[in-house]
C-alpha atoms as a PDB file:
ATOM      1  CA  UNK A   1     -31.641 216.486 -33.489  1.00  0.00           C
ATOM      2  CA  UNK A   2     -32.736 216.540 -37.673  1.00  0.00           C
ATOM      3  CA  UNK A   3     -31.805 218.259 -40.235  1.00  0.00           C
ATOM      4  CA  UNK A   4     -35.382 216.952 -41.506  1.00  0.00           C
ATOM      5  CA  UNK A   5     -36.681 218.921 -38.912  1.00  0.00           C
ATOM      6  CA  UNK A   6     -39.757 216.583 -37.496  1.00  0.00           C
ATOM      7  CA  UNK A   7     -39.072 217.288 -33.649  1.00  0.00           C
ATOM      8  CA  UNK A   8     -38.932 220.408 -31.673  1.00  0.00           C
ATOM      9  CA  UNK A   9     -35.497 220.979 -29.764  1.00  0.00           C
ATOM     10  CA  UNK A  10     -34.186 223.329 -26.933  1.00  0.00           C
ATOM     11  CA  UNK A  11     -30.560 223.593 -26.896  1.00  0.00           C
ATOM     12  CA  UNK A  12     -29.380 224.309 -23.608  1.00  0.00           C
ATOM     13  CA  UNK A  13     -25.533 224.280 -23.854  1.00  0.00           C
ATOM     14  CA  UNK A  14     -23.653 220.718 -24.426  1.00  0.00           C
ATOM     15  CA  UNK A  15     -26.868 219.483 -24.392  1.00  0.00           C
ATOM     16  CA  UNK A  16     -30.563 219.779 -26.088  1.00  0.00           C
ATOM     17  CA  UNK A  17     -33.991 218.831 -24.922  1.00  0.00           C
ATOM     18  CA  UNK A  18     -36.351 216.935 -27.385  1.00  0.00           C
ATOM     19  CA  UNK A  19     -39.902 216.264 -27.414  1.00  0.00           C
ATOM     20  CA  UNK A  20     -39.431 212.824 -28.828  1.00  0.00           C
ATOM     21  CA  UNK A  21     -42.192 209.669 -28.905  1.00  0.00           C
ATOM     22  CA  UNK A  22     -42.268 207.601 -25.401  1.00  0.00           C
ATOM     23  CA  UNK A  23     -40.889 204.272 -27.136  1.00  0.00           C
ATOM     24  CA  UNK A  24     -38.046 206.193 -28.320  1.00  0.00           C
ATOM     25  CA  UNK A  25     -37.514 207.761 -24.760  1.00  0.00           C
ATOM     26  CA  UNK A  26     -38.059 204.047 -23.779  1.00  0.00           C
ATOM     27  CA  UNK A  27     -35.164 202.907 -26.106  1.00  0.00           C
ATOM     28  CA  UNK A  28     -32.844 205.469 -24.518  1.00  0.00           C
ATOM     29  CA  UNK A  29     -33.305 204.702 -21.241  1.00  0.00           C
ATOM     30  CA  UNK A  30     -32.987 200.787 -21.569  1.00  0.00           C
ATOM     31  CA  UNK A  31     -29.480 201.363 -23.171  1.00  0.00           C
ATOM     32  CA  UNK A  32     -28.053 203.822 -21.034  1.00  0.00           C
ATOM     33  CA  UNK A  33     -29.862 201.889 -17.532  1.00  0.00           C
ATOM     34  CA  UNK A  34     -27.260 201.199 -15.110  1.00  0.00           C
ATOM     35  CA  UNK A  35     -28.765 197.640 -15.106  1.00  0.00           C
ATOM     36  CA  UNK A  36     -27.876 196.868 -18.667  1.00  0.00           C
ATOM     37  CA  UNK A  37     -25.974 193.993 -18.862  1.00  0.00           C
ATOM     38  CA  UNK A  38     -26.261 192.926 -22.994  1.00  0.00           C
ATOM     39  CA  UNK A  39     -23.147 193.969 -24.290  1.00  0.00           C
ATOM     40  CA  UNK A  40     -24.431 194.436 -27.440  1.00  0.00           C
ATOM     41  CA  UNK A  41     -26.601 197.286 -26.035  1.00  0.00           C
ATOM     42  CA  UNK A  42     -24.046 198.509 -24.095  1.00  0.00           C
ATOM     43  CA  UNK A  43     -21.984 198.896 -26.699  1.00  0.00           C
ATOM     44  CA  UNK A  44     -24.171 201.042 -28.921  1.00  0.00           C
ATOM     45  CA  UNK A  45     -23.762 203.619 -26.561  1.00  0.00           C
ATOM     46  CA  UNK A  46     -20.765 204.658 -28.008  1.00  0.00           C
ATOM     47  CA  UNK A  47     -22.421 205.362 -31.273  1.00  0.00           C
ATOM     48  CA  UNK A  48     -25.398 207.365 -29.797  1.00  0.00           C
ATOM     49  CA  UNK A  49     -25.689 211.473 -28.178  1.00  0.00           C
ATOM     50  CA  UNK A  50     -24.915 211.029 -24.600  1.00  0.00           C
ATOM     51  CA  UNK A  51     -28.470 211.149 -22.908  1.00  0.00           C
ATOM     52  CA  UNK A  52     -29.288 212.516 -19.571  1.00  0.00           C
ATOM     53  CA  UNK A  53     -32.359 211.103 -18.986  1.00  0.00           C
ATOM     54  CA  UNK A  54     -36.173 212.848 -19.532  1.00  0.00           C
ATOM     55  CA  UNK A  55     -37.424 216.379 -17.995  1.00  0.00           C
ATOM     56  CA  UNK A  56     -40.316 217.786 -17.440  1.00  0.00           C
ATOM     57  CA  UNK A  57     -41.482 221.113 -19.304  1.00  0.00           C
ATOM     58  CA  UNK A  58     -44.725 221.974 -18.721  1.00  0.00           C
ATOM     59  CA  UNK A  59     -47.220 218.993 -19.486  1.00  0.00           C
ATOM     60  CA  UNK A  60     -44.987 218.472 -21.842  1.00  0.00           C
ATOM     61  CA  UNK A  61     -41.629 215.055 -21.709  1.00  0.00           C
ATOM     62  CA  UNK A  62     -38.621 215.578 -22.994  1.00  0.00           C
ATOM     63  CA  UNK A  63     -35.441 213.476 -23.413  1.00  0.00           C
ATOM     64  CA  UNK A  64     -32.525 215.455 -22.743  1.00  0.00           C
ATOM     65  CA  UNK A  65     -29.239 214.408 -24.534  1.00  0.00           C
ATOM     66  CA  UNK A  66     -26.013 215.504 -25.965  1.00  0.00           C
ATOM     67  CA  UNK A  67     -25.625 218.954 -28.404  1.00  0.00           C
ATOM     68  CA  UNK A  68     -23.661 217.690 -30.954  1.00  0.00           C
ATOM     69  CA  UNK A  69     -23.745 221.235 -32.206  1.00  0.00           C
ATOM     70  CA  UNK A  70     -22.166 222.274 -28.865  1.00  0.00           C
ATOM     71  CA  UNK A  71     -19.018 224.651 -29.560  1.00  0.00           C
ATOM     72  CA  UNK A  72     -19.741 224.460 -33.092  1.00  0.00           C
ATOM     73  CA  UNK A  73     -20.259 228.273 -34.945  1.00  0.00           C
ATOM     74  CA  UNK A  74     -21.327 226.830 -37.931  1.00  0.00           C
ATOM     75  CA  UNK A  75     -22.880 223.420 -37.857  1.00  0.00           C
ATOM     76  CA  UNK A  76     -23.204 221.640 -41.222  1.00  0.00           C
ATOM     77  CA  UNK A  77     -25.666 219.124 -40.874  1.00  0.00           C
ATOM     78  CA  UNK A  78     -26.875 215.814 -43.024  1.00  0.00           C
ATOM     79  CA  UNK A  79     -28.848 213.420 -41.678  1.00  0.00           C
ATOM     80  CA  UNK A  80     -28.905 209.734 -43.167  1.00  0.00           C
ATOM     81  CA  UNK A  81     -31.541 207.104 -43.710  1.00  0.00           C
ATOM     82  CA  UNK A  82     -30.666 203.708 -42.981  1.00  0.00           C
ATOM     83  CA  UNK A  83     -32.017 200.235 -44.921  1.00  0.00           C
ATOM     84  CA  UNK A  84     -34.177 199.090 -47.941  1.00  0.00           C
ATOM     85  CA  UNK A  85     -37.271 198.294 -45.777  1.00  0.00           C
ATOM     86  CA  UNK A  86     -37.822 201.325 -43.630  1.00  0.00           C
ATOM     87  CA  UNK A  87     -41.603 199.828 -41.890  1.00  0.00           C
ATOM     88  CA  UNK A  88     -42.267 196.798 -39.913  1.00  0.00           C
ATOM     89  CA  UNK A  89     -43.758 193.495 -41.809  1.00  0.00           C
ATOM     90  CA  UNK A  90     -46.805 193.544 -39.360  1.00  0.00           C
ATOM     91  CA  UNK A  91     -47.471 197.939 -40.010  1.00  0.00           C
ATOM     92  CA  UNK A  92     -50.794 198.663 -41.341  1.00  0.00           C
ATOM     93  CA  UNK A  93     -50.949 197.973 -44.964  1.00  0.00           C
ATOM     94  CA  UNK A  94     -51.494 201.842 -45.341  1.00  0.00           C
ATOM     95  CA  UNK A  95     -48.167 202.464 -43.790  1.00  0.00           C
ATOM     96  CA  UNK A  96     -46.652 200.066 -45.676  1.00  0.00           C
ATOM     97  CA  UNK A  97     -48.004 201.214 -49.179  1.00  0.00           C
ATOM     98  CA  UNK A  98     -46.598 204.987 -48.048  1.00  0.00           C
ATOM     99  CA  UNK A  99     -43.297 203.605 -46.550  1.00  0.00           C
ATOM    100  CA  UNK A 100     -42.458 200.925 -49.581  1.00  0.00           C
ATOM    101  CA  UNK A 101     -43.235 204.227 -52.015  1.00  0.00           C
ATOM    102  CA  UNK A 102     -41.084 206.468 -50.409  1.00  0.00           C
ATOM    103  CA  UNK A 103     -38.059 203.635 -50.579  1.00  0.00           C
ATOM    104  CA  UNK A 104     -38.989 202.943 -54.414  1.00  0.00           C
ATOM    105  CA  UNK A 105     -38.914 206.906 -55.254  1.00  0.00           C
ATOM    106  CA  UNK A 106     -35.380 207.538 -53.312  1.00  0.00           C
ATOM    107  CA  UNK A 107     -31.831 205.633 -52.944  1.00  0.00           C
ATOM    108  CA  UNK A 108     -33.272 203.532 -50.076  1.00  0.00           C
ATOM    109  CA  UNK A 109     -34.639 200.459 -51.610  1.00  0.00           C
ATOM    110  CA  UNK A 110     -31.438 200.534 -54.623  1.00  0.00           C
ATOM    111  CA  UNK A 111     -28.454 201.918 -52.334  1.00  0.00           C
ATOM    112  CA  UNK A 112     -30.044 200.772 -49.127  1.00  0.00           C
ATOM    113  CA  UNK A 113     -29.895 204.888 -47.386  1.00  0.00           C
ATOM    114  CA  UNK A 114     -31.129 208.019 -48.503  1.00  0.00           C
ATOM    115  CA  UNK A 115     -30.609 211.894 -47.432  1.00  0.00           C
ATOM    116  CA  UNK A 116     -33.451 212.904 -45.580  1.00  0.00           C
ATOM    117  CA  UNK A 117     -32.487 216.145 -44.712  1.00  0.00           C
ATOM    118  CA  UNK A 118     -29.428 218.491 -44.543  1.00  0.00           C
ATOM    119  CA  UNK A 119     -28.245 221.919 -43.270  1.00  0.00           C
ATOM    120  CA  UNK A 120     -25.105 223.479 -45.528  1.00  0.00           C
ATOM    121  CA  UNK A 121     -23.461 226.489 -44.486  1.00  0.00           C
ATOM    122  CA  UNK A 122     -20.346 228.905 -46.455  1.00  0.00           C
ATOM    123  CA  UNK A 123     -17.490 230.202 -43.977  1.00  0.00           C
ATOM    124  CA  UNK A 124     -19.742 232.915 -43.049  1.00  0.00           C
ATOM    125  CA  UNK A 125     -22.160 230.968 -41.833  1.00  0.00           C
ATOM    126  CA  UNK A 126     -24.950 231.429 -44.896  1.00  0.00           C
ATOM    127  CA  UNK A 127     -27.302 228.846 -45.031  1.00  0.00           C
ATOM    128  CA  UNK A 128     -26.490 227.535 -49.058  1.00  0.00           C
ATOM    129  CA  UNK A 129     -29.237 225.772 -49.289  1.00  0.00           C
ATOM    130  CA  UNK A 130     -33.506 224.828 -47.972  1.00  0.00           C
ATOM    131  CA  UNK A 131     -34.442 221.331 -47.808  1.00  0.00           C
ATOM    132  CA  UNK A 132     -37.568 220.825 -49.264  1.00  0.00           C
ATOM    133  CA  UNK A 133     -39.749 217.346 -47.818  1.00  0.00           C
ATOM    134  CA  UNK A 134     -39.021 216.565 -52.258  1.00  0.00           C
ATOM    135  CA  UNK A 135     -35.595 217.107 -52.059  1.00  0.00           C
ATOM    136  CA  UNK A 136     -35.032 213.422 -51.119  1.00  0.00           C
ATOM    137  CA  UNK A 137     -36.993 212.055 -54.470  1.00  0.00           C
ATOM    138  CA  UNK A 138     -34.430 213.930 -56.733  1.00  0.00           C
ATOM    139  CA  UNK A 139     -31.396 212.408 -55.110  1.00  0.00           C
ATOM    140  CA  UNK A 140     -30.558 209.142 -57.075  1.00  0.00           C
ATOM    141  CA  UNK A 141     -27.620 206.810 -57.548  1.00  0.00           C
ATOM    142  CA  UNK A 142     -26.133 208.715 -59.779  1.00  0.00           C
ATOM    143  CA  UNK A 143     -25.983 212.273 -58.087  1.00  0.00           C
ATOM    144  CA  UNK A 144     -25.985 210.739 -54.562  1.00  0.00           C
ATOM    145  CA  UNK A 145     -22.167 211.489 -54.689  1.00  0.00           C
ATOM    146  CA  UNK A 146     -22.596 214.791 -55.806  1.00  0.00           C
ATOM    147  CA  UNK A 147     -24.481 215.427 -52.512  1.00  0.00           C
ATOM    148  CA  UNK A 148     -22.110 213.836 -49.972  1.00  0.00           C
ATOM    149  CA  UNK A 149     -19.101 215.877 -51.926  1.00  0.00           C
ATOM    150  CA  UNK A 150     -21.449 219.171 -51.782  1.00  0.00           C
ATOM    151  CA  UNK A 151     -22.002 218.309 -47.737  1.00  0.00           C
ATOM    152  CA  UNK A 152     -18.307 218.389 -46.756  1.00  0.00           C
ATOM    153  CA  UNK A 153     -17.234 221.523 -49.172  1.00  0.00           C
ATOM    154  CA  UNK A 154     -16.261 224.513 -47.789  1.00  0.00           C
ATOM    155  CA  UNK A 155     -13.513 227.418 -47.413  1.00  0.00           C
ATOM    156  CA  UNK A 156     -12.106 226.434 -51.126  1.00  0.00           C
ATOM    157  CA  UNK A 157     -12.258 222.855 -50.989  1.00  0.00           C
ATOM    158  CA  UNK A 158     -13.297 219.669 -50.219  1.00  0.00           C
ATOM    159  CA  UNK A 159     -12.865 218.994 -46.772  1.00  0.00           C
ATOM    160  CA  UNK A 160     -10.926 215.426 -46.937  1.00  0.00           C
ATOM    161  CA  UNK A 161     -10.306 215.557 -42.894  1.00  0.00           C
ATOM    162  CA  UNK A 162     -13.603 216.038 -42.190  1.00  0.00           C
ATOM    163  CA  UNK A 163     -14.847 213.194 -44.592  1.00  0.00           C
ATOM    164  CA  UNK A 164     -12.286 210.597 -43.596  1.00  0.00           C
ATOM    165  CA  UNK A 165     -13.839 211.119 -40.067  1.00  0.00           C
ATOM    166  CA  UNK A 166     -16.701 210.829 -40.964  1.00  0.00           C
ATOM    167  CA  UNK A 167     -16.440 207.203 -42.438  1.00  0.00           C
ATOM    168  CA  UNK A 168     -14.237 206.404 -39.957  1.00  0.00           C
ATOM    169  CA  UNK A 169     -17.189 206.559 -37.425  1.00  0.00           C
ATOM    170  CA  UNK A 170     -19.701 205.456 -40.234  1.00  0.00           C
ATOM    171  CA  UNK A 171     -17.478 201.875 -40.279  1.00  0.00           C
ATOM    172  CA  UNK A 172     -17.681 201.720 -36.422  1.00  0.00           C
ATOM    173  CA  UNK A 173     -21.405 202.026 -36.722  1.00  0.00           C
ATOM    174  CA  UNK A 174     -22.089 199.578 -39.060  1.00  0.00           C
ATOM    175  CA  UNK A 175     -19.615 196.933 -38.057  1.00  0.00           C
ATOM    176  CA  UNK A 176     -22.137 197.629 -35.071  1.00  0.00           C
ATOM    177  CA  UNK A 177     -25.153 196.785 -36.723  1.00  0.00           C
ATOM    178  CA  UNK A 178     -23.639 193.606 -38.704  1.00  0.00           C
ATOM    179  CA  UNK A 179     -22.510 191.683 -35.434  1.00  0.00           C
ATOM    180  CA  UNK A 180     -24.446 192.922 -32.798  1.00  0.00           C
ATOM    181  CA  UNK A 181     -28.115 190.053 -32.424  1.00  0.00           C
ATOM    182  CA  UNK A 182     -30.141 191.580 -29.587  1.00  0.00           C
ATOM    183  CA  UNK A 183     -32.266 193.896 -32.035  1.00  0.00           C
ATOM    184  CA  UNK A 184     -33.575 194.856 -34.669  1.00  0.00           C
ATOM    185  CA  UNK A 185     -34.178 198.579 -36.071  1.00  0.00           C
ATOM    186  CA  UNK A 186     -36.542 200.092 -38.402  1.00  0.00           C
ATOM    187  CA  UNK A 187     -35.340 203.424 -40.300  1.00  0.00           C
ATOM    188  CA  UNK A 188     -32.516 204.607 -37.797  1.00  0.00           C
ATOM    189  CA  UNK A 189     -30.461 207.263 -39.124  1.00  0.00           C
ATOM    190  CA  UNK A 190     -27.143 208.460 -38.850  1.00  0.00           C
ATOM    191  CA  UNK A 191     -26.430 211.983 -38.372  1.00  0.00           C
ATOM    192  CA  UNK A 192     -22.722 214.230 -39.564  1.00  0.00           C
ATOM    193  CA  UNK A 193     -22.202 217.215 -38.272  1.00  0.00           C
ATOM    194  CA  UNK A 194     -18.862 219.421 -38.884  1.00  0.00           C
ATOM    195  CA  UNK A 195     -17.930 222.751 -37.987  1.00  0.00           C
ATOM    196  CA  UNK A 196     -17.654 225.184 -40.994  1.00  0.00           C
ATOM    197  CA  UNK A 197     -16.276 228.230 -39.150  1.00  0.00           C
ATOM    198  CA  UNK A 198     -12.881 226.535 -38.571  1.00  0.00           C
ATOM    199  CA  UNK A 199     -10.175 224.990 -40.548  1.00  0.00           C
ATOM    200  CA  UNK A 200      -9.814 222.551 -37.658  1.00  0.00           C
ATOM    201  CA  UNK A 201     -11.709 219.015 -37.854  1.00  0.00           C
ATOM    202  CA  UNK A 202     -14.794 219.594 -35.815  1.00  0.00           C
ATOM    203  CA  UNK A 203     -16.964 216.896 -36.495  1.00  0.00           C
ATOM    204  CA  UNK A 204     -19.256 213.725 -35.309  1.00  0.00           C
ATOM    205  CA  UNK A 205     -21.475 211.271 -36.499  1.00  0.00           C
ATOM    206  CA  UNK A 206     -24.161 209.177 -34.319  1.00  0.00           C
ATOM    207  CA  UNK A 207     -26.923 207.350 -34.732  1.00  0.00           C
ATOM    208  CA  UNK A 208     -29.968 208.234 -33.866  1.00  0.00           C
ATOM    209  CA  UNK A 209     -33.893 207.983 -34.640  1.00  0.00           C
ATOM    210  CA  UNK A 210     -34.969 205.120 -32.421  1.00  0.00           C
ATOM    211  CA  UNK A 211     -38.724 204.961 -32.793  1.00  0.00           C
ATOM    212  CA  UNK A 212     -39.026 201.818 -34.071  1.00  0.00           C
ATOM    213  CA  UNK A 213     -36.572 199.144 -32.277  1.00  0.00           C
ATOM    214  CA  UNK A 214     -37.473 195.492 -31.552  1.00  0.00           C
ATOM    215  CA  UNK A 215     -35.939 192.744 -29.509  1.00  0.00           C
ATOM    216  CA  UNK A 216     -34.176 190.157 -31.770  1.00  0.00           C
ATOM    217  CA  UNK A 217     -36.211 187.152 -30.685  1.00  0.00           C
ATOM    218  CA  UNK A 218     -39.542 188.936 -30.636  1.00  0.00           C
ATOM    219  CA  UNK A 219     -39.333 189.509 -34.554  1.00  0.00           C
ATOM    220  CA  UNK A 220     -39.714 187.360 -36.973  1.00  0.00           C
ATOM    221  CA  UNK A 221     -37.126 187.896 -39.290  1.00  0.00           C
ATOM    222  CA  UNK A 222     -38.833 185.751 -42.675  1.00  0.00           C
ATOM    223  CA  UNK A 223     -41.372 188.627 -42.226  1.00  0.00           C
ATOM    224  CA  UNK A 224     -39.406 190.813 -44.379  1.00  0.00           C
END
């Protein structure tokens, strides 16, 4: 699931199908294999959708994992960029030229994350907002804020609950990514989603976007 919209999805109850790219399907299967043994992989399931493996549909693959929307009338959704170098030292230098751009033009190469997409909703379920594929170059440092307080406002206020969940898991992950040596990820995202049709706290955050995840000692780290 994106709020940037770049994948088709079919949600089928507590869970959704997505066409996603073999590597990532790949990725998903190596962490959730019954034969994983690196803790540090192991562990990261926690902080990703549940997945259920890949289906056929047509001549068409999918990976089929967790609805995060599931039970959820009206999913607010903002999905997060993660890290100041969002390509590969060895990409093409055309990729790299677009990629190092995009990073200079957002928060990503000053703050380190940028929004790259995002769903708001009222109490009735009204859409508030459409994100445009510019939206992300006229976030900066100093509305950034603005943004995450807009994301978690609704039914007369600012929704404190849902926030403090929401860096509750955001600490979880990233204490993840500081300790954890088995990998190394390129522009993985974390994604919030909270319930605006209730008062109650609704709400989760995973990571997600795997596309571009390399073992640890097949990098070379002074690359970047």
């Amino acid at each position: 699931m994106q709020a940037s919209g770049h994948h088709e999805l079919f949600f089928e109850g507590d869970r959704l199908a997505k066409a996603g790219v073999r590597v990532e399907m790949d990725f998903y299967d190596r962490v959730f294999s019954e034969e994983q043994t690196n803790r540090d992989i192991i562990s990261l399931r926690a902080l990703m959708p549940r997945y259920y493996g890949r289906q056929m549909r047509g001549e068409t693959e999918l990976m089929v994992m967790e609805n995060m929307c599931f039970n959820m009338t009206f999913p607010c959704i903002l999905d997060v960029k993660l890290g100041t170098v969002t390509w590969f030292a060895d990409a093409a230098a055309k990729k790299v030229k677009s990629k190092s751009g995009k990073a200079d033009r957002t928060t990503s190469s000053q703050l380190g994350f940028r929004i790259a997409g995002r769903v708001y909703k009222d109490a009735e379920g009204n859409q508030t907002n459409r994100w445009d594929k510019n939206d992300k170059f006229a976030i900066n440092s100093t509305n950034i804020m603005e943004n995450f307080v807009n994301f978690v406002s609704g039914r007369g206020r600012v929704r404190v609950d849902v926030a403090q969940k929401f860096l509750e898991a955001t600490k979880l992950t990233l204490d993840w990514f500081m300790v954890q040596k088995s990998l190394c990820f390129c522009a993985p995202s974390l994604l919030y989603i909270y319930d605006q049709g209730t008062d109650e706290v609704r709400c989760c955050a995973k990571a997600i976007d795997f596309a571009y995840v390399r073992d640890s000692t097949d990098y070379d780290h002074s690359e970047s």
